[in-house]
N, C-alpha and C. Protein backbone atom coordinates (compact mmCIF):
# COMPACT_ATOMS: atom_id res chain seq x y z
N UNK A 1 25.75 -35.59 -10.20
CA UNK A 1 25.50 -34.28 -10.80
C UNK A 1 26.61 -33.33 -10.38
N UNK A 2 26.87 -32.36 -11.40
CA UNK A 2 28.12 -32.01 -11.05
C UNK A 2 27.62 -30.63 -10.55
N UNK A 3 28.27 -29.50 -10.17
CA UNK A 3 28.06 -28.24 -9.76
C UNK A 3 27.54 -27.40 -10.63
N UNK A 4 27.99 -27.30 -11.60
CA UNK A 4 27.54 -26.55 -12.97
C UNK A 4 26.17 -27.46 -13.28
N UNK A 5 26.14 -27.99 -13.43
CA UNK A 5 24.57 -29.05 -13.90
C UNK A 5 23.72 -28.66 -12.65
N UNK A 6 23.66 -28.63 -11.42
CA UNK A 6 23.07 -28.05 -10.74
C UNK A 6 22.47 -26.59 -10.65
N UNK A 7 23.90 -25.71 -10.95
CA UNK A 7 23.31 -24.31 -11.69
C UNK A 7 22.45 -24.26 -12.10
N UNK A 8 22.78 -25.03 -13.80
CA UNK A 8 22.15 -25.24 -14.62
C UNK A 8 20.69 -25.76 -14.46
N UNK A 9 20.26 -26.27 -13.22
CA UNK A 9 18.91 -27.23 -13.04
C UNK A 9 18.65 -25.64 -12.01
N UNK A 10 19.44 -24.98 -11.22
CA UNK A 10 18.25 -23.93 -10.54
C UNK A 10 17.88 -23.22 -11.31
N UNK A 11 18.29 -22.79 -12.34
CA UNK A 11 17.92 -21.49 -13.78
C UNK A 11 17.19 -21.97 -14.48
N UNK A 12 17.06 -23.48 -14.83
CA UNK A 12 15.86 -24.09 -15.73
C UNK A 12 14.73 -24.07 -14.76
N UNK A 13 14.56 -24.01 -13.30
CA UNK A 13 13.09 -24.00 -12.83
C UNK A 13 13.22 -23.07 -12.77
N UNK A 14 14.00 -22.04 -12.12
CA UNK A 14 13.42 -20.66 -12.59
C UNK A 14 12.62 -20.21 -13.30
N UNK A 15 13.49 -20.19 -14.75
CA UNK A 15 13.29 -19.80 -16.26
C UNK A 15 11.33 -20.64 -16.20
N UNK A 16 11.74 -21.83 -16.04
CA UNK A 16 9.86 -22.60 -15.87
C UNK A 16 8.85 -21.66 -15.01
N UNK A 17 9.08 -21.25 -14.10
CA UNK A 17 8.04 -20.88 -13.50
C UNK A 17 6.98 -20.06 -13.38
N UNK A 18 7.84 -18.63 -14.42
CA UNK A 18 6.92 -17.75 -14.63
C UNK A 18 5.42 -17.74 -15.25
N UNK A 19 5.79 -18.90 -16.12
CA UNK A 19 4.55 -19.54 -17.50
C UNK A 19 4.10 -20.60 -16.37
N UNK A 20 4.40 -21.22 -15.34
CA UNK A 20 3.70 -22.10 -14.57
C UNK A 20 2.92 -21.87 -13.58
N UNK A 21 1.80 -21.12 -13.61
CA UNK A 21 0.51 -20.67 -12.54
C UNK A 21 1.06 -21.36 -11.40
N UNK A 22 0.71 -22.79 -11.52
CA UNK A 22 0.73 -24.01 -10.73
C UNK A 22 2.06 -24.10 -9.64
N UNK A 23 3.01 -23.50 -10.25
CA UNK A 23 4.57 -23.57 -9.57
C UNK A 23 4.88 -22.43 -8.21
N UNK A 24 5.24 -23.06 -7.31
CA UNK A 24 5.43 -22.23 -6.13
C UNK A 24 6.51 -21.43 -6.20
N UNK A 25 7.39 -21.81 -7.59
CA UNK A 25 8.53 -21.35 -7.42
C UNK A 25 8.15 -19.52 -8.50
N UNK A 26 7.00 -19.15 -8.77
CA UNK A 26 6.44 -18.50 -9.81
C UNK A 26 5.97 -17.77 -8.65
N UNK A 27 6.00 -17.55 -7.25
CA UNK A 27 5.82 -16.46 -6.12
C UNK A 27 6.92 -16.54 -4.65
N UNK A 28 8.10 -16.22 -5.05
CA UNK A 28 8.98 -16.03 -4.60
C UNK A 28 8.71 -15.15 -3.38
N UNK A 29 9.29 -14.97 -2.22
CA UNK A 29 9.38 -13.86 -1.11
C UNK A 29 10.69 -12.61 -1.37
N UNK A 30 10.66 -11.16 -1.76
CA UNK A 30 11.45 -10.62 -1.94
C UNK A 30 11.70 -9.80 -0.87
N UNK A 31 13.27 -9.87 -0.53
CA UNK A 31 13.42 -8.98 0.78
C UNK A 31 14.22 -8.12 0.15
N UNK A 32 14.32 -6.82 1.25
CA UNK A 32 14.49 -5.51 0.51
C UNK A 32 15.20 -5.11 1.92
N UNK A 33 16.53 -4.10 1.76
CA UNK A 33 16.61 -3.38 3.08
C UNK A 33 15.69 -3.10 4.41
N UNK A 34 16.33 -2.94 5.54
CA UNK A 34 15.75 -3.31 6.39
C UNK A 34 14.56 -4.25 7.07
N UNK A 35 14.69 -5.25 6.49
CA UNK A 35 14.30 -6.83 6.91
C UNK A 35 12.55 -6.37 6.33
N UNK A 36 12.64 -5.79 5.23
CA UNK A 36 11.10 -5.92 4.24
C UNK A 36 10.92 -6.71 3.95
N UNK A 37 10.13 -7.82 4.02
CA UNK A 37 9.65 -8.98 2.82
C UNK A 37 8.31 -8.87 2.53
N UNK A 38 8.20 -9.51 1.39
CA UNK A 38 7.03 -9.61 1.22
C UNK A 38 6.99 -10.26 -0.66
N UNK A 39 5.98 -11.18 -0.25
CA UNK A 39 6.06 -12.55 -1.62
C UNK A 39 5.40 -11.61 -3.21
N UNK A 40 6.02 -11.59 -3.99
CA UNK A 40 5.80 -11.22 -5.19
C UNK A 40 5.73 -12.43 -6.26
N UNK A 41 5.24 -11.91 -7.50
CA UNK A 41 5.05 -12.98 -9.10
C UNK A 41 6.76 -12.85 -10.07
N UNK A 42 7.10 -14.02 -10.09
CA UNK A 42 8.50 -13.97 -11.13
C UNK A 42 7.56 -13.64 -12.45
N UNK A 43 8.33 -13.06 -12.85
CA UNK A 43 7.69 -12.58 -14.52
C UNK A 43 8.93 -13.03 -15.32
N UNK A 44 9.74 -12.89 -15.07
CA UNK A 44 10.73 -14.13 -15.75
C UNK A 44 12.20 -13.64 -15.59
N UNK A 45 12.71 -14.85 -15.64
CA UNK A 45 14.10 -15.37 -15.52
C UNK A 45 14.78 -15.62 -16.57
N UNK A 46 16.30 -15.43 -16.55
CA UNK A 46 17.29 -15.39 -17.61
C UNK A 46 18.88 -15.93 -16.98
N UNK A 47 18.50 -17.11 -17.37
CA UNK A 47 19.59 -17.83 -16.90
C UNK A 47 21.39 -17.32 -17.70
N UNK A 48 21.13 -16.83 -18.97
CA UNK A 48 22.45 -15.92 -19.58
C UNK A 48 22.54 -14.87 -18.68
N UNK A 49 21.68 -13.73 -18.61
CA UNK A 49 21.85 -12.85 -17.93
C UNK A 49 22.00 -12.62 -16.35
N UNK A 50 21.63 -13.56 -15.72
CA UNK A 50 21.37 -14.08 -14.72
C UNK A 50 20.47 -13.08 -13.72
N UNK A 51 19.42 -12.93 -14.63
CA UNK A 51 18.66 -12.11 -14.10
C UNK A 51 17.10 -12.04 -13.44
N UNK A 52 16.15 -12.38 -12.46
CA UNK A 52 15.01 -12.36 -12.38
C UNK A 52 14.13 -10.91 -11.86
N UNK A 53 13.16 -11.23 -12.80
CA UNK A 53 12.62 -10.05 -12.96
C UNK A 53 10.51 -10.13 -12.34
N UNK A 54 10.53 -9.02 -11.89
CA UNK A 54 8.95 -9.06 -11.40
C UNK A 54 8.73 -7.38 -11.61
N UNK A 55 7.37 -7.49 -11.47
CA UNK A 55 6.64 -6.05 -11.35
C UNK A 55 6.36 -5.31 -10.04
N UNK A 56 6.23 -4.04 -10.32
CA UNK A 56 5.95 -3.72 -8.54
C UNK A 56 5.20 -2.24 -9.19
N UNK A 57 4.31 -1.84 -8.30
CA UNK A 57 3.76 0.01 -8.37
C UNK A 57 4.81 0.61 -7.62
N UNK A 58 5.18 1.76 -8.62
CA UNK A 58 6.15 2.99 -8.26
C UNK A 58 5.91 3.26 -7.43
N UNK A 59 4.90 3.37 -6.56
CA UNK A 59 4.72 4.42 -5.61
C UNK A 59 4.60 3.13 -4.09
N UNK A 60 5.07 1.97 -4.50
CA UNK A 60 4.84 0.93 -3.23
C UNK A 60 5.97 1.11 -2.40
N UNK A 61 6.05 0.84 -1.07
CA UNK A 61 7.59 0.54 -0.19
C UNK A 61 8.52 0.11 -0.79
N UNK A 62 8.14 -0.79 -1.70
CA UNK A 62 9.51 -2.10 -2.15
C UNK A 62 10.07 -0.99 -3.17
N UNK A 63 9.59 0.06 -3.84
CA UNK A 63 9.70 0.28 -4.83
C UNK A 63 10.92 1.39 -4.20
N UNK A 64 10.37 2.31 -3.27
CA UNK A 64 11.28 3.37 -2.53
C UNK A 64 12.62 2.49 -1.94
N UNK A 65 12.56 1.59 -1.15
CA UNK A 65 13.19 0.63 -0.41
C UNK A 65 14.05 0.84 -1.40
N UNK A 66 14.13 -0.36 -2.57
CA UNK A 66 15.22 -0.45 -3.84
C UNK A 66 15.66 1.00 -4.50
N UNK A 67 14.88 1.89 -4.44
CA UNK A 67 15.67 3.09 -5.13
C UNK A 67 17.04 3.54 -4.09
N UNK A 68 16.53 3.41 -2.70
CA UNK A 68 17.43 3.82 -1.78
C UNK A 68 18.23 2.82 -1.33
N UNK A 69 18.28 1.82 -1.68
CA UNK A 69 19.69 0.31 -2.00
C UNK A 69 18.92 -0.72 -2.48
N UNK A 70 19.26 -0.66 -3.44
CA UNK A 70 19.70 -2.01 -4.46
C UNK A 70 19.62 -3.38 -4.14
N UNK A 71 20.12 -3.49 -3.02
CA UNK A 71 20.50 -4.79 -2.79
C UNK A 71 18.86 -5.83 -2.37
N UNK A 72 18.82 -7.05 -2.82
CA UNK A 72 17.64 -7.62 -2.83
C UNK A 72 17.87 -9.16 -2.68
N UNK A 73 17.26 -9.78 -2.09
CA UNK A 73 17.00 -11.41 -1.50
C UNK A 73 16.06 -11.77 -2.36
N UNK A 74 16.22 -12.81 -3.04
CA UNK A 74 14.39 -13.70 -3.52
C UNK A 74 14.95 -14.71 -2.59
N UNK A 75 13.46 -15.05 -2.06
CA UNK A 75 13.64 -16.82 -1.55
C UNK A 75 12.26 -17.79 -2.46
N UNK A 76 12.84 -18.71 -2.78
CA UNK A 76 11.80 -19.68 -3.94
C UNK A 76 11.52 -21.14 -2.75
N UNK A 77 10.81 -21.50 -2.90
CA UNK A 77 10.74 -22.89 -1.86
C UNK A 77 9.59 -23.34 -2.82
N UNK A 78 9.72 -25.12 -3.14
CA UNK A 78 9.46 -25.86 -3.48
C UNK A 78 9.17 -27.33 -2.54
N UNK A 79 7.51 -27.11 -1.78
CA UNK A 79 7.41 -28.13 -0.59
C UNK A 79 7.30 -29.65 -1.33
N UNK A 80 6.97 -29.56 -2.40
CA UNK A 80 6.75 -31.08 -3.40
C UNK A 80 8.28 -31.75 -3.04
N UNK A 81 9.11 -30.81 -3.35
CA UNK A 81 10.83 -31.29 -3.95
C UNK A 81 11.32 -31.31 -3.08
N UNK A 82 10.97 -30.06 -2.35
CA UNK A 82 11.92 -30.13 -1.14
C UNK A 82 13.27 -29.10 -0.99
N UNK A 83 13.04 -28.21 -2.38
CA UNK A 83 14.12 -27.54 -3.11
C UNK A 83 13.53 -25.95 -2.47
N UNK A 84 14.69 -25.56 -1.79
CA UNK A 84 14.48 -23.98 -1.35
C UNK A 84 15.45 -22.93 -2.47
N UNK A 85 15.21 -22.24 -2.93
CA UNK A 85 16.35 -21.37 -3.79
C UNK A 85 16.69 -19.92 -3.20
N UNK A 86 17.52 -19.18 -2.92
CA UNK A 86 17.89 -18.18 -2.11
C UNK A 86 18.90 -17.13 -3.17
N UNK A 87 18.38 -16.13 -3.65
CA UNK A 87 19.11 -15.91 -4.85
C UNK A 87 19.07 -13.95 -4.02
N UNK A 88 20.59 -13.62 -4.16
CA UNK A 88 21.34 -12.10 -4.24
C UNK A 88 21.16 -11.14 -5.05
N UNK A 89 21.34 -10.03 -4.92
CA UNK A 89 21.53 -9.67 -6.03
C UNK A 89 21.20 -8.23 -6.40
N UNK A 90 21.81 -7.13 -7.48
CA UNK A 90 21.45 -5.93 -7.27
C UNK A 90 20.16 -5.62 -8.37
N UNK A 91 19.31 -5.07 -7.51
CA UNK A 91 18.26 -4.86 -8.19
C UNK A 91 18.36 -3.44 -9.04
N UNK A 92 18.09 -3.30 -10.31
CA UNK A 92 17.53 -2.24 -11.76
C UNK A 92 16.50 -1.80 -11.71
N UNK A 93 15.86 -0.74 -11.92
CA UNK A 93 14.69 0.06 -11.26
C UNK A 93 14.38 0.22 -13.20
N UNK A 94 13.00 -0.29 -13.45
CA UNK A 94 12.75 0.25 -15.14
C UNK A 94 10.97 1.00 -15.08
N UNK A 95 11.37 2.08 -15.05
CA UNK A 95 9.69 2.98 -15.40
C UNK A 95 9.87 3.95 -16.29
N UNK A 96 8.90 4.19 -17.01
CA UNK A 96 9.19 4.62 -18.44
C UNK A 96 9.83 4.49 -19.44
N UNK A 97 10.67 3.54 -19.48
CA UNK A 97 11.82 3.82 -20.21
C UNK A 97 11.52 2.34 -21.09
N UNK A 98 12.30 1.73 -22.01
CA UNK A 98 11.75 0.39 -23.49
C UNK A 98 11.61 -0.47 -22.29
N UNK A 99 12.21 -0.72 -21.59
CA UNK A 99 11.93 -2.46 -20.53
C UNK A 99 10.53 -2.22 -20.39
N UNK A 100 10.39 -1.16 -19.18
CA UNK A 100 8.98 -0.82 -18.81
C UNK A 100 7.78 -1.05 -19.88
N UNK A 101 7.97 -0.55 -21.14
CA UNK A 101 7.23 -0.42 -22.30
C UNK A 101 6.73 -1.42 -22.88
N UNK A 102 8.17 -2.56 -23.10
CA UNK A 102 8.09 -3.47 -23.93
C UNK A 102 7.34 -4.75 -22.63
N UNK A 103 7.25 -4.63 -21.07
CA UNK A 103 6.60 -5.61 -19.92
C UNK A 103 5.39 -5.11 -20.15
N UNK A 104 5.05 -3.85 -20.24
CA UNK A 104 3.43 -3.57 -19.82
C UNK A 104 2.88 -3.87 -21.28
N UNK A 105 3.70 -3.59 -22.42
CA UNK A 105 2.43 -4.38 -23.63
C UNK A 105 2.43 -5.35 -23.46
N UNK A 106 3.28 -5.82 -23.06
CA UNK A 106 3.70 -7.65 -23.31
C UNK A 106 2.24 -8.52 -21.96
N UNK A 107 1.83 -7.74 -20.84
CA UNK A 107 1.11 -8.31 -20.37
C UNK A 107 0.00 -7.94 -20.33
N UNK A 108 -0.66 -9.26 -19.63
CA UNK A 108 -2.03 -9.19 -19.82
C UNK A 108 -3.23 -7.73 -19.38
N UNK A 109 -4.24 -7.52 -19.20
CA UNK A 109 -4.93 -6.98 -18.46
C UNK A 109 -5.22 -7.37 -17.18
N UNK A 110 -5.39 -8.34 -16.80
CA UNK A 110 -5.35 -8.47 -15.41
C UNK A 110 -3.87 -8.45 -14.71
N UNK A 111 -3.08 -8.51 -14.93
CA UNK A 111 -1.91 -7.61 -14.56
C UNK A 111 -1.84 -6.27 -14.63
N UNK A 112 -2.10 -5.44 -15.77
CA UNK A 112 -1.87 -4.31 -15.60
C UNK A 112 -3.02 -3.64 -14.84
N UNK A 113 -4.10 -4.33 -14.56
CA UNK A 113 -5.35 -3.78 -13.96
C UNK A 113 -4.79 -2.94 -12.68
N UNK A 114 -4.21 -3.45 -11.59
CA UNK A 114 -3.76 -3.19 -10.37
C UNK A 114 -3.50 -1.93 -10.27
N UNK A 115 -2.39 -1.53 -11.32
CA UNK A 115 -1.71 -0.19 -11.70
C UNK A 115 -2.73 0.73 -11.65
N UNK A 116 -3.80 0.83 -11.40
CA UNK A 116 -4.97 1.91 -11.94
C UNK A 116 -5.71 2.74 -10.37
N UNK A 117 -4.92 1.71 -9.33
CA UNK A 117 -5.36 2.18 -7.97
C UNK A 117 -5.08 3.24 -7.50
N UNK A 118 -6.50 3.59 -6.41
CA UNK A 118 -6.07 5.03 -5.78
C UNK A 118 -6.85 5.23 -4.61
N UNK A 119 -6.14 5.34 -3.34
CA UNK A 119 -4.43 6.07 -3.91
C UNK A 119 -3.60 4.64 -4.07
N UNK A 120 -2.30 5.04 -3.83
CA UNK A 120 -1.62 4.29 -3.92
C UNK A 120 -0.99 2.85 -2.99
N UNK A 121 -0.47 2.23 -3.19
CA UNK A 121 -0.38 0.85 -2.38
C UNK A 121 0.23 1.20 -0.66
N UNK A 122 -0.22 0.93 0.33
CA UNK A 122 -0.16 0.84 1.86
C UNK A 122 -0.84 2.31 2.16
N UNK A 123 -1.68 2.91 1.40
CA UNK A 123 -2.02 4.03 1.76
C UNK A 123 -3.65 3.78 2.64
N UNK A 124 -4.30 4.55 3.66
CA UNK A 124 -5.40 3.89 4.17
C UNK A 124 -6.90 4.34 3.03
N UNK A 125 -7.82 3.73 3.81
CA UNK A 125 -9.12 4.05 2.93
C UNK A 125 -9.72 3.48 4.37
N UNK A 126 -11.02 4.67 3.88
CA UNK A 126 -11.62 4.47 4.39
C UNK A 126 -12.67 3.43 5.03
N UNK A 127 -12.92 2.16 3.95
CA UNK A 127 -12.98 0.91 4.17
C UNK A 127 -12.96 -0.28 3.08
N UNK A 128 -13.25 -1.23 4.07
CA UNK A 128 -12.07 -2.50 2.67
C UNK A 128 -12.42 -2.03 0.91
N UNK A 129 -11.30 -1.79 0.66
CA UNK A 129 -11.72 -2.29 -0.86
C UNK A 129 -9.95 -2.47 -1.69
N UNK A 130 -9.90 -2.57 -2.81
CA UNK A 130 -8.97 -2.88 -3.34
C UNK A 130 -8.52 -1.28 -4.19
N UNK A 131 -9.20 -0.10 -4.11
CA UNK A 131 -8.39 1.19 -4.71
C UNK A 131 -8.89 1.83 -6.11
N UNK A 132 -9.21 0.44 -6.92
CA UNK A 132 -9.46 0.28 -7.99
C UNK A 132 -10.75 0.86 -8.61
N UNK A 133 -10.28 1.58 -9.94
CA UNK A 133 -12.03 1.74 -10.16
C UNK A 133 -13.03 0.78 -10.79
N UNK A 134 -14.14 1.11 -10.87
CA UNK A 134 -15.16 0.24 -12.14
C UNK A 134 -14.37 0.02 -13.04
N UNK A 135 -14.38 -1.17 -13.17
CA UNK A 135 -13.88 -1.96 -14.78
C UNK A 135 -13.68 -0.90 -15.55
N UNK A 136 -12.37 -0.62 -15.97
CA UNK A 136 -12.25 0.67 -16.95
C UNK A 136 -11.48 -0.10 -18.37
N UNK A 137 -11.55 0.10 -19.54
CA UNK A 137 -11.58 -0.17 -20.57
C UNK A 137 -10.12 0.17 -21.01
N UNK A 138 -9.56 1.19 -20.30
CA UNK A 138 -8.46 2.24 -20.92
C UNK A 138 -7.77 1.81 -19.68
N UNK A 139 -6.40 1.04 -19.82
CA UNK A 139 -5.75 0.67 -18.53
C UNK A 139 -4.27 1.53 -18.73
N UNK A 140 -4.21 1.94 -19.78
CA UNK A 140 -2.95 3.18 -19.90
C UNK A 140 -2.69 3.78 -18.75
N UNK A 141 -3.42 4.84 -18.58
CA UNK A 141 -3.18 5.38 -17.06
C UNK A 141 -2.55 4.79 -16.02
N UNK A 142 -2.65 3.38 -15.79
CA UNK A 142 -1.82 2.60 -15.17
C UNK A 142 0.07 2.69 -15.34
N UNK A 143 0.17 2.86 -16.71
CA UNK A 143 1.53 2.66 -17.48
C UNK A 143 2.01 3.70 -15.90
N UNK A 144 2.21 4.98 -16.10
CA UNK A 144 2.61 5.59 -14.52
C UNK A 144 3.26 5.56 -13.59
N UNK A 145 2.45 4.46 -13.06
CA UNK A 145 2.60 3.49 -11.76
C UNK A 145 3.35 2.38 -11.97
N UNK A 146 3.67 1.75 -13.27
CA UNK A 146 4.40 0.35 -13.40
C UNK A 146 5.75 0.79 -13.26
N UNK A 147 6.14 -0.70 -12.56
CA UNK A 147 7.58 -0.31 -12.46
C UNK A 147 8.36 -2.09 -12.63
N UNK A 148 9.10 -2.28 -13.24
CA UNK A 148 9.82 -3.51 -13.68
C UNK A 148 11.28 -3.31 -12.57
N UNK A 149 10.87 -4.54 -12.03
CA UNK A 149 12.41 -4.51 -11.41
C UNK A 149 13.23 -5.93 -11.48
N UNK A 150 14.08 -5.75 -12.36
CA UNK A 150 15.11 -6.73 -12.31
C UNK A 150 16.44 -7.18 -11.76
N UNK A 151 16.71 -7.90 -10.91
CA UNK A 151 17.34 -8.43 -10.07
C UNK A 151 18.98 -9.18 -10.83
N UNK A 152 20.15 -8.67 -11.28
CA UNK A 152 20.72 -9.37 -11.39
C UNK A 152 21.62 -10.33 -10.51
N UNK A 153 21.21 -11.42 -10.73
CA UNK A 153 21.88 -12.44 -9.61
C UNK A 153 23.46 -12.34 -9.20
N UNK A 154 23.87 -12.24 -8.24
CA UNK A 154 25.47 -12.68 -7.98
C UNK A 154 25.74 -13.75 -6.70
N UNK A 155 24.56 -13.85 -6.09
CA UNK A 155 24.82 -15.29 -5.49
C UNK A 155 23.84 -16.50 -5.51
N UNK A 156 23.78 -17.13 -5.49
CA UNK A 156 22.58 -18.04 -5.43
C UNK A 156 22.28 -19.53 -4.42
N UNK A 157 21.82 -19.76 -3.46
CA UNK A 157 21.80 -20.74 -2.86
C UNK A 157 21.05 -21.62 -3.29
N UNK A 158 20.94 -23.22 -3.41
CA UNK A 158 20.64 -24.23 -3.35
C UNK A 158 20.48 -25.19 -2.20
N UNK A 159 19.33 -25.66 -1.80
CA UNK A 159 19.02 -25.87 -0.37
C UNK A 159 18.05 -27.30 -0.80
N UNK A 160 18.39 -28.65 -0.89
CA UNK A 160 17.50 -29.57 -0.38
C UNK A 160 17.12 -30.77 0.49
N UNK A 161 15.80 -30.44 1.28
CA UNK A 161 15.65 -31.19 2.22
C UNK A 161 15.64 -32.29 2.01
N UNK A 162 16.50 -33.26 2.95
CA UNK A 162 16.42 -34.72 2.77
C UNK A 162 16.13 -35.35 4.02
N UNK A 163 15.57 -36.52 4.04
CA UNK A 163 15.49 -37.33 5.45
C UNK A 163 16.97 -37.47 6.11
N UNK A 164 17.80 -37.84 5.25
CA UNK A 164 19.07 -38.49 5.83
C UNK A 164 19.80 -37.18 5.61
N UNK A 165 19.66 -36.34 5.66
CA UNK A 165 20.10 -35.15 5.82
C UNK A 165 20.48 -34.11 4.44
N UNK A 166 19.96 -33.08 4.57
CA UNK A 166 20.06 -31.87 3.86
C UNK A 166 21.33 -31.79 3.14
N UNK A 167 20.95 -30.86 1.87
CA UNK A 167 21.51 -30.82 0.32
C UNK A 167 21.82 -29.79 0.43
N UNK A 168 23.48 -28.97 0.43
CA UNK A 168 23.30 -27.21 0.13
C UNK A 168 24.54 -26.80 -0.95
N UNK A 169 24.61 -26.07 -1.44
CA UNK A 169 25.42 -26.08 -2.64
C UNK A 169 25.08 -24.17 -2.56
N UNK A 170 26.53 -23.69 -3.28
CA UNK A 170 26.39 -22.28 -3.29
C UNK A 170 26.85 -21.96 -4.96
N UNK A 171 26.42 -20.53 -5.25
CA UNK A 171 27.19 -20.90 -6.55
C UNK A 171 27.05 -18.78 -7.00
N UNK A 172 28.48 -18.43 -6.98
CA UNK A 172 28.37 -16.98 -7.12
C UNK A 172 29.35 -16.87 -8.60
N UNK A 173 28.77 -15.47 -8.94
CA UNK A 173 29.24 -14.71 -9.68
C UNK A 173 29.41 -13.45 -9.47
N UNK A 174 30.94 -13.16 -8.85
CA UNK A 174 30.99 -11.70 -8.25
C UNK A 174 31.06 -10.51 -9.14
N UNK A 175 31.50 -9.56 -8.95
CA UNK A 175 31.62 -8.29 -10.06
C UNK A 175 32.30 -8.66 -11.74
N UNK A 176 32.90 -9.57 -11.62
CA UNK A 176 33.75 -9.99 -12.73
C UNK A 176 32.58 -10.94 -13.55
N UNK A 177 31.74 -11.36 -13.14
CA UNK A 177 31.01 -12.24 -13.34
C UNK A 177 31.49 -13.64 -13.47
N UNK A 178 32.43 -13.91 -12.87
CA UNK A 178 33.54 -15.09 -13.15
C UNK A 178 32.70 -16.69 -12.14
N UNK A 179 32.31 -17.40 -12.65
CA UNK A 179 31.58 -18.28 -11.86
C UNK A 179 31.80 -19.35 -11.02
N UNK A 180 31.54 -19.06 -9.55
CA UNK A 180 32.52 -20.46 -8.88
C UNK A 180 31.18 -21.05 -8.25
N UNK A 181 31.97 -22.12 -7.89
CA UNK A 181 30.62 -22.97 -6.97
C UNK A 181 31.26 -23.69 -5.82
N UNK A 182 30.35 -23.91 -4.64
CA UNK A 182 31.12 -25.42 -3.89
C UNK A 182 29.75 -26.01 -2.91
N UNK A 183 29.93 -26.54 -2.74
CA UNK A 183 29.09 -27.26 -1.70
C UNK A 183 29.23 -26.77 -0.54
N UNK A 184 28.20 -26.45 0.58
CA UNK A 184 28.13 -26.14 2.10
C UNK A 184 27.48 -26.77 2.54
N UNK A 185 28.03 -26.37 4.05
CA UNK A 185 26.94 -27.37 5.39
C UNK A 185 25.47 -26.96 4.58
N UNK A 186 24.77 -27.28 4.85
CA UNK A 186 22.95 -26.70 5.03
C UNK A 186 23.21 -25.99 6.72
């Protein structure tokens, strides 16, 4: 398999995973300035654009975090395969505006349900609950709070575990978008 065909095979599971419940690679860990992580849903990938994209509430950490730098980590791990994916990249902030518009019709209600909480995400309450009100009919009000953030890739790692020893391959596209690849230690 050559370097480019490898690309080519991390952007096709990508691109798979969002539509795949079942796929581990469909809840990625996103890190954010100052060593934030925390595992989010791929809502989808674009291997032309080289872009992956998820949802987040405006008013969450991750959401402030990225307004105040850009810069963003996904990590994907695949324990079946053995395949870890480690992808760069500057993150696009979309609320209100056609992206935002054209993600929140495009999904379901139990996605946009979340958006309807109050107060808002890491804020306290007084005891457990999820924020949310009674089943409400009218999930608009949510629109608000949604926020689309898309990640365009400029580096990407390839990582797989082997008995006889580990698989690692790198593969960037810097400002030019000009595409190189090579193989590394793991």
């Amino acid at each position: 398999m050559t370097l480019e065909d490898l690309a080519a095979d991390c952007w096709r599971l990508l691109a798979a995973a969002p539509g795949d419940r079942g796929s581990p690679l469909r809840t990625p860990v996103l890190a954010t300035g100052g060593a934030q992580a925390r595992t989010v849903v791929l809502r989808a990938a674009d291997a032309a654009a080289r872009t992956l994209t998820i949802f987040t509430d405006l008013r969450s950490s991750k959401a402030a975090q990225l307004a105040g730098d850009p810069g963003a980590c996904m990590v994907f791990y695949d324990p079946a395969s053995g395949v870890q994916l480690r992808a760069w990249g500057a993150a696009a902030l979309h609320s209100g505006d056609a992206v935002a518009r054209a993600c929140w019709d495009a999904a379901p209600a139990v996605t946009r349900r979340p958006y309807l909480s109050a107060p808002g995400p890491g804020l306290p309450l007084d005891r457990p609950g999820s924020g949310l009100p009674d089943l409400a009919d009218d999930l608009e009000p949510g629109y608000a709070h949604f926020l689309v953030v898309r990640v365009t890739v400029s580096r990407l790692e390839w990582l797989r575990l082997e008995p006889t020893g580990n698989l690692s391959a790198r593969f960037d596209w810097p400002d030019g978008g000009k595409f190189s690849a090579t193989w590394i230690v793991p």
